[in-house]
Protein backbone atom coordinates (compact mmCIF):
# COMPACT_ATOMS: atom_id res chain seq x y z
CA UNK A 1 -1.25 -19.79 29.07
CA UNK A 2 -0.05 -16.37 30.96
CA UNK A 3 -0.02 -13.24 28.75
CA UNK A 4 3.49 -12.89 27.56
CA UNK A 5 5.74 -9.52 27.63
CA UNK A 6 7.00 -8.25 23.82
CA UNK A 7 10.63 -8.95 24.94
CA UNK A 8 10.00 -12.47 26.16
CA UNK A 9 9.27 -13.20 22.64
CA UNK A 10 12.51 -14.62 21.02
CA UNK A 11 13.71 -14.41 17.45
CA UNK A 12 13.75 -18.32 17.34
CA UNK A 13 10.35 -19.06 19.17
CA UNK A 14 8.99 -16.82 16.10
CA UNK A 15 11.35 -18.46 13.47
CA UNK A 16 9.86 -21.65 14.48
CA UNK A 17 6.29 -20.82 14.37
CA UNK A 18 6.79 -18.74 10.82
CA UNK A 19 8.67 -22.19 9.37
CA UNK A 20 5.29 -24.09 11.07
CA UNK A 21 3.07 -22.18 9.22
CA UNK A 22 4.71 -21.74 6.25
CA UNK A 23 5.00 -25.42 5.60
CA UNK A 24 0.96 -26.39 6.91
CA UNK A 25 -0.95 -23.06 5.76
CA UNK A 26 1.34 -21.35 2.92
CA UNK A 27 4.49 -19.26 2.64
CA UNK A 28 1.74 -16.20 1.69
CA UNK A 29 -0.08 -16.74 5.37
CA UNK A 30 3.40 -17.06 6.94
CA UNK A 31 4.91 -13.72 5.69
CA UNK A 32 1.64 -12.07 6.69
CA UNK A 33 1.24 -12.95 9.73
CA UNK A 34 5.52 -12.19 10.53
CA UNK A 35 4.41 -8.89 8.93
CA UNK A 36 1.26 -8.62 11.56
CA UNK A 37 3.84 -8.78 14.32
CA UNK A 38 6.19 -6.72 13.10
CA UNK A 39 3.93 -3.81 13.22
CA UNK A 40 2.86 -4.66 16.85
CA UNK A 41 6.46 -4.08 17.79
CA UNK A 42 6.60 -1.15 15.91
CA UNK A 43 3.67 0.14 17.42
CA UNK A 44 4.57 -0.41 20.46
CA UNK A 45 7.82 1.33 20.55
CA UNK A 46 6.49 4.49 18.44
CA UNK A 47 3.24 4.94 20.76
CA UNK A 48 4.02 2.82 24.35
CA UNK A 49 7.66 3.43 24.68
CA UNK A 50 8.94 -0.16 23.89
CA UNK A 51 12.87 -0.30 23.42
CA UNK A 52 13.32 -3.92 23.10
CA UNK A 53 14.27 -5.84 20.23
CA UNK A 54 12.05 -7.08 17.62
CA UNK A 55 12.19 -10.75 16.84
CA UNK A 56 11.34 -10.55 13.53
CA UNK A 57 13.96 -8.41 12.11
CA UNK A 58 15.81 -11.52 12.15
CA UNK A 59 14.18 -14.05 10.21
CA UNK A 60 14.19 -13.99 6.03
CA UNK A 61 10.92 -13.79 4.36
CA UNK A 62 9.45 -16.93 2.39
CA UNK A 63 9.56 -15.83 -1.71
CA UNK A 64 6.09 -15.90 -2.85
CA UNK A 65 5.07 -16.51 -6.57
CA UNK A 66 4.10 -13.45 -8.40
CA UNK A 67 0.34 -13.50 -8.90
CA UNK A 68 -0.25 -11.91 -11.90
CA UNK A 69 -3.92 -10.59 -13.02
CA UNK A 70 -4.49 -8.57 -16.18
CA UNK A 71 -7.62 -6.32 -17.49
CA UNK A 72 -9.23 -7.81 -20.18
CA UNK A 73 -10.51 -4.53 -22.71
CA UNK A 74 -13.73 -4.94 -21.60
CA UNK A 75 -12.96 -4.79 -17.86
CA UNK A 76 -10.48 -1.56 -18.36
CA UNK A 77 -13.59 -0.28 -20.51
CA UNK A 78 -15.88 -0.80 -17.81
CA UNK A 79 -13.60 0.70 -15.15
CA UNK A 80 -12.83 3.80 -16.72
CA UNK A 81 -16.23 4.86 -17.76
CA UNK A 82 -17.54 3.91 -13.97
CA UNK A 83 -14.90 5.94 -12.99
CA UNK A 84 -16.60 8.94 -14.95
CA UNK A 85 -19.52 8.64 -12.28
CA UNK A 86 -17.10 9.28 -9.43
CA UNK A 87 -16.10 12.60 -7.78
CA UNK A 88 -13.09 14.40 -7.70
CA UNK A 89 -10.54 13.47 -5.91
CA UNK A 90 -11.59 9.89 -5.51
CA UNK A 91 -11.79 10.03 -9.62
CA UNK A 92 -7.86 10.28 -9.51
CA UNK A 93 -7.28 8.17 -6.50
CA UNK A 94 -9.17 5.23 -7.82
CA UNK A 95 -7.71 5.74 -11.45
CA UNK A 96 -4.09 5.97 -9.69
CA UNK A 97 -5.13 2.57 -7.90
CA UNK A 98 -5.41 1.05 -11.01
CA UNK A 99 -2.46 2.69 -13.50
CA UNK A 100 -0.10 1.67 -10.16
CA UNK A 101 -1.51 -1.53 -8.81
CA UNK A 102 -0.28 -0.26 -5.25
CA UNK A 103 -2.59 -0.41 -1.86
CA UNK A 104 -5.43 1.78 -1.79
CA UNK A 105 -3.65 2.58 1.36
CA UNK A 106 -0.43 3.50 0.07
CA UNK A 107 -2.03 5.45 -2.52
CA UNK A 108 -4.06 7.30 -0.46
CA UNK A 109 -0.87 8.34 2.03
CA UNK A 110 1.02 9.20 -1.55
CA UNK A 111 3.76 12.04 -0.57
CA UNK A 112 5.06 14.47 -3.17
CA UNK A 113 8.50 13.63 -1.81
CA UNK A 114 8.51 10.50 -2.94
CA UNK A 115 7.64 11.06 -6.50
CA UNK A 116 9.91 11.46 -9.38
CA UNK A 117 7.25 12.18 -12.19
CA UNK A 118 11.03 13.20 -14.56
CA UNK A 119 11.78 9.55 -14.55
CA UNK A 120 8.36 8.13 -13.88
CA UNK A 121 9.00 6.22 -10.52
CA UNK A 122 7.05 6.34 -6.82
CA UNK A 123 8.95 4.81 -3.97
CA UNK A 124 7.24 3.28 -1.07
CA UNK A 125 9.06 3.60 1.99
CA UNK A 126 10.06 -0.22 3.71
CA UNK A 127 7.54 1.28 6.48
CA UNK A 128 4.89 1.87 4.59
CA UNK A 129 5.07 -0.94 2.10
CA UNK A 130 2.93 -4.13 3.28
CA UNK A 131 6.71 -6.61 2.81
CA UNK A 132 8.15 -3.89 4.58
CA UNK A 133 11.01 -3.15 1.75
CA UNK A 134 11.25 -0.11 -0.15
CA UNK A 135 9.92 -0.42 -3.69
CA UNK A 136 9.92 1.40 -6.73
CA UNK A 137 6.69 1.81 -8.40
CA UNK A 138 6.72 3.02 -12.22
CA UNK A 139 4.31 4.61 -13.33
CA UNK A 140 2.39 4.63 -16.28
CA UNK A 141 1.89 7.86 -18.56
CA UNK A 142 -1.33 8.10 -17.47
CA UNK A 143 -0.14 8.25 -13.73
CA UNK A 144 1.84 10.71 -14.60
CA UNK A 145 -0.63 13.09 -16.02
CA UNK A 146 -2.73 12.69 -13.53
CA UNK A 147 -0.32 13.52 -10.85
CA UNK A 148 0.81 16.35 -12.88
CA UNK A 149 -3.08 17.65 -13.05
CA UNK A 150 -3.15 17.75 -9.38
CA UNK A 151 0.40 19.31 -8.98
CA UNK A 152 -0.58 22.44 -10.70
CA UNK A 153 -3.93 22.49 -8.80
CA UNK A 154 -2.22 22.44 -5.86
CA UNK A 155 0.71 24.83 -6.72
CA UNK A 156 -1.18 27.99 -4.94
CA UNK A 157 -0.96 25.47 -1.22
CA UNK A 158 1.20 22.88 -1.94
CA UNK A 159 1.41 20.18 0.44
CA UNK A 160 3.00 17.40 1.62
CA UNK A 161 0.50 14.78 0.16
CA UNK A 162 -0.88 14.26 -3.26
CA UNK A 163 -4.43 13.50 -1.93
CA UNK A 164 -4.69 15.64 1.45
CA UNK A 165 -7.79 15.08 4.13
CA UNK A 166 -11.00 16.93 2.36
CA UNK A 167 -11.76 18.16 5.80
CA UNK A 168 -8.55 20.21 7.73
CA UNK A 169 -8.27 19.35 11.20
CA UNK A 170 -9.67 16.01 10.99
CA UNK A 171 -8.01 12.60 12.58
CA UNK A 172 -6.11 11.66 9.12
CA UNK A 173 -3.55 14.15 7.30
CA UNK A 174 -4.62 12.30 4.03
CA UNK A 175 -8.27 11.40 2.28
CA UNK A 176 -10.15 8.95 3.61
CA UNK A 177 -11.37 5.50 2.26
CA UNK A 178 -14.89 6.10 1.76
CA UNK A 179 -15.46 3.02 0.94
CA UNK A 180 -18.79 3.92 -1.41
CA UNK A 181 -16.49 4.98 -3.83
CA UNK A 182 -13.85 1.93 -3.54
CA UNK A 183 -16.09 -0.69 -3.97
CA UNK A 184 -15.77 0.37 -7.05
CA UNK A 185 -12.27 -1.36 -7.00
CA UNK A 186 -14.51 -4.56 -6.65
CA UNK A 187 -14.78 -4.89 -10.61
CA UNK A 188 -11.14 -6.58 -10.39
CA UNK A 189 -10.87 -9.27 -8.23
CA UNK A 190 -7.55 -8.23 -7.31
CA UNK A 191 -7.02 -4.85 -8.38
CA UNK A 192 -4.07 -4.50 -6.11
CA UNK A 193 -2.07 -7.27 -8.66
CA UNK A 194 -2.87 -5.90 -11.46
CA UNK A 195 0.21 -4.63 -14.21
CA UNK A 196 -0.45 -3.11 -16.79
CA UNK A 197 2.41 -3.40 -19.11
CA UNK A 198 0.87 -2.45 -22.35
CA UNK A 199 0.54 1.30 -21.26
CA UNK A 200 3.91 1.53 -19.79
């Protein structure tokens, strides 16, 4: 098959594969692989100049089940004292993981802006959210005081991100993974689905 051009890709070529593999590999694969494209397009037209459409803006996402998973005590035990062992600020970010149940990603790239700690709600921008729709976050008290903490340690150079690169002047504005400390995050098996109603 030749290599094909972005804009020869239509909105109902892409429709029709997204309904194929939402009925033969799941409505979860589906949306995430729709989501994989729509991020190529968008890459392309912030970085390589692309001003064509974007077939995807055009076809409805599949509604996926919620897929709940809930600490047990002894897991949020277990979490919280490993989290003891961990440096600052990975201490917070991996705590904030938790007490949100949002990306690692998304918390890392956390903007002040988009916090209102008065009525305890984050909102992730449709860009930056992995469904690519806004959403509303609330956040538990213990978010809050943690986010608080870190306000008032940062009022002397405040920035534009909770959880700014360690090292100015690198690649990334923002922290990076360090994945040492996130495998932490392995504890859960989903830590990223995780609500935590009873401290809300």
């Amino acid at each position: 098959h030749r290599a094909k051009l972005l804009s020869d890709i239509k909105p109902r070529a892409v429709r029709d594969h997204n309904a194929t593999l939402g009925s033969e590999t799941g409505e979860r694969t589906a949306n995430a692989v729709r989501q994989d494209l729509r991020r190529n397009y968008r890459h392309a037209a912030k970085h390589h100049g692309y001003l064509g459409h974007i077939p995807t803006d055009t076809i409805d996402w599949f509604d996926e089940a919620e897929r709940d998973r809930h600490l047990s005590p002894d897991e949020m035990a277990r979490f919280l004292s490993a989290l003891d062992n961990r440096p600052q600020p990975y201490r917070d970010l991996l705590a904030l993981c938790l007490f949100t149940g949002a990306r690692s990603g998304n918390v890392r790239r956390m903007r002040w802006a988009d916090l209102d700690l008065a009525s305890r709600t984050w909102t992730i921008a449709a860009g930056d959210a992995k469904e690519g729709r806004k959403m509303h976050v609330p956040l538990v008290p213990d978010a809050v005081d943690i986010l608080n903490r870190r306000r008032g340690e940062q009022a002397d150079a405040p920035g534009v991100y909770v959880f700014p690169a360690t090292r100015p002047g690198g690649k990334s504005p923002v922290i990076s993974p360090a994945q040492r400390h996130f495998q932490l995050l392995q504890i859960m098996k989903s830590i990223e689905n995780i609500h935590l109603r009873n401290r809300i």
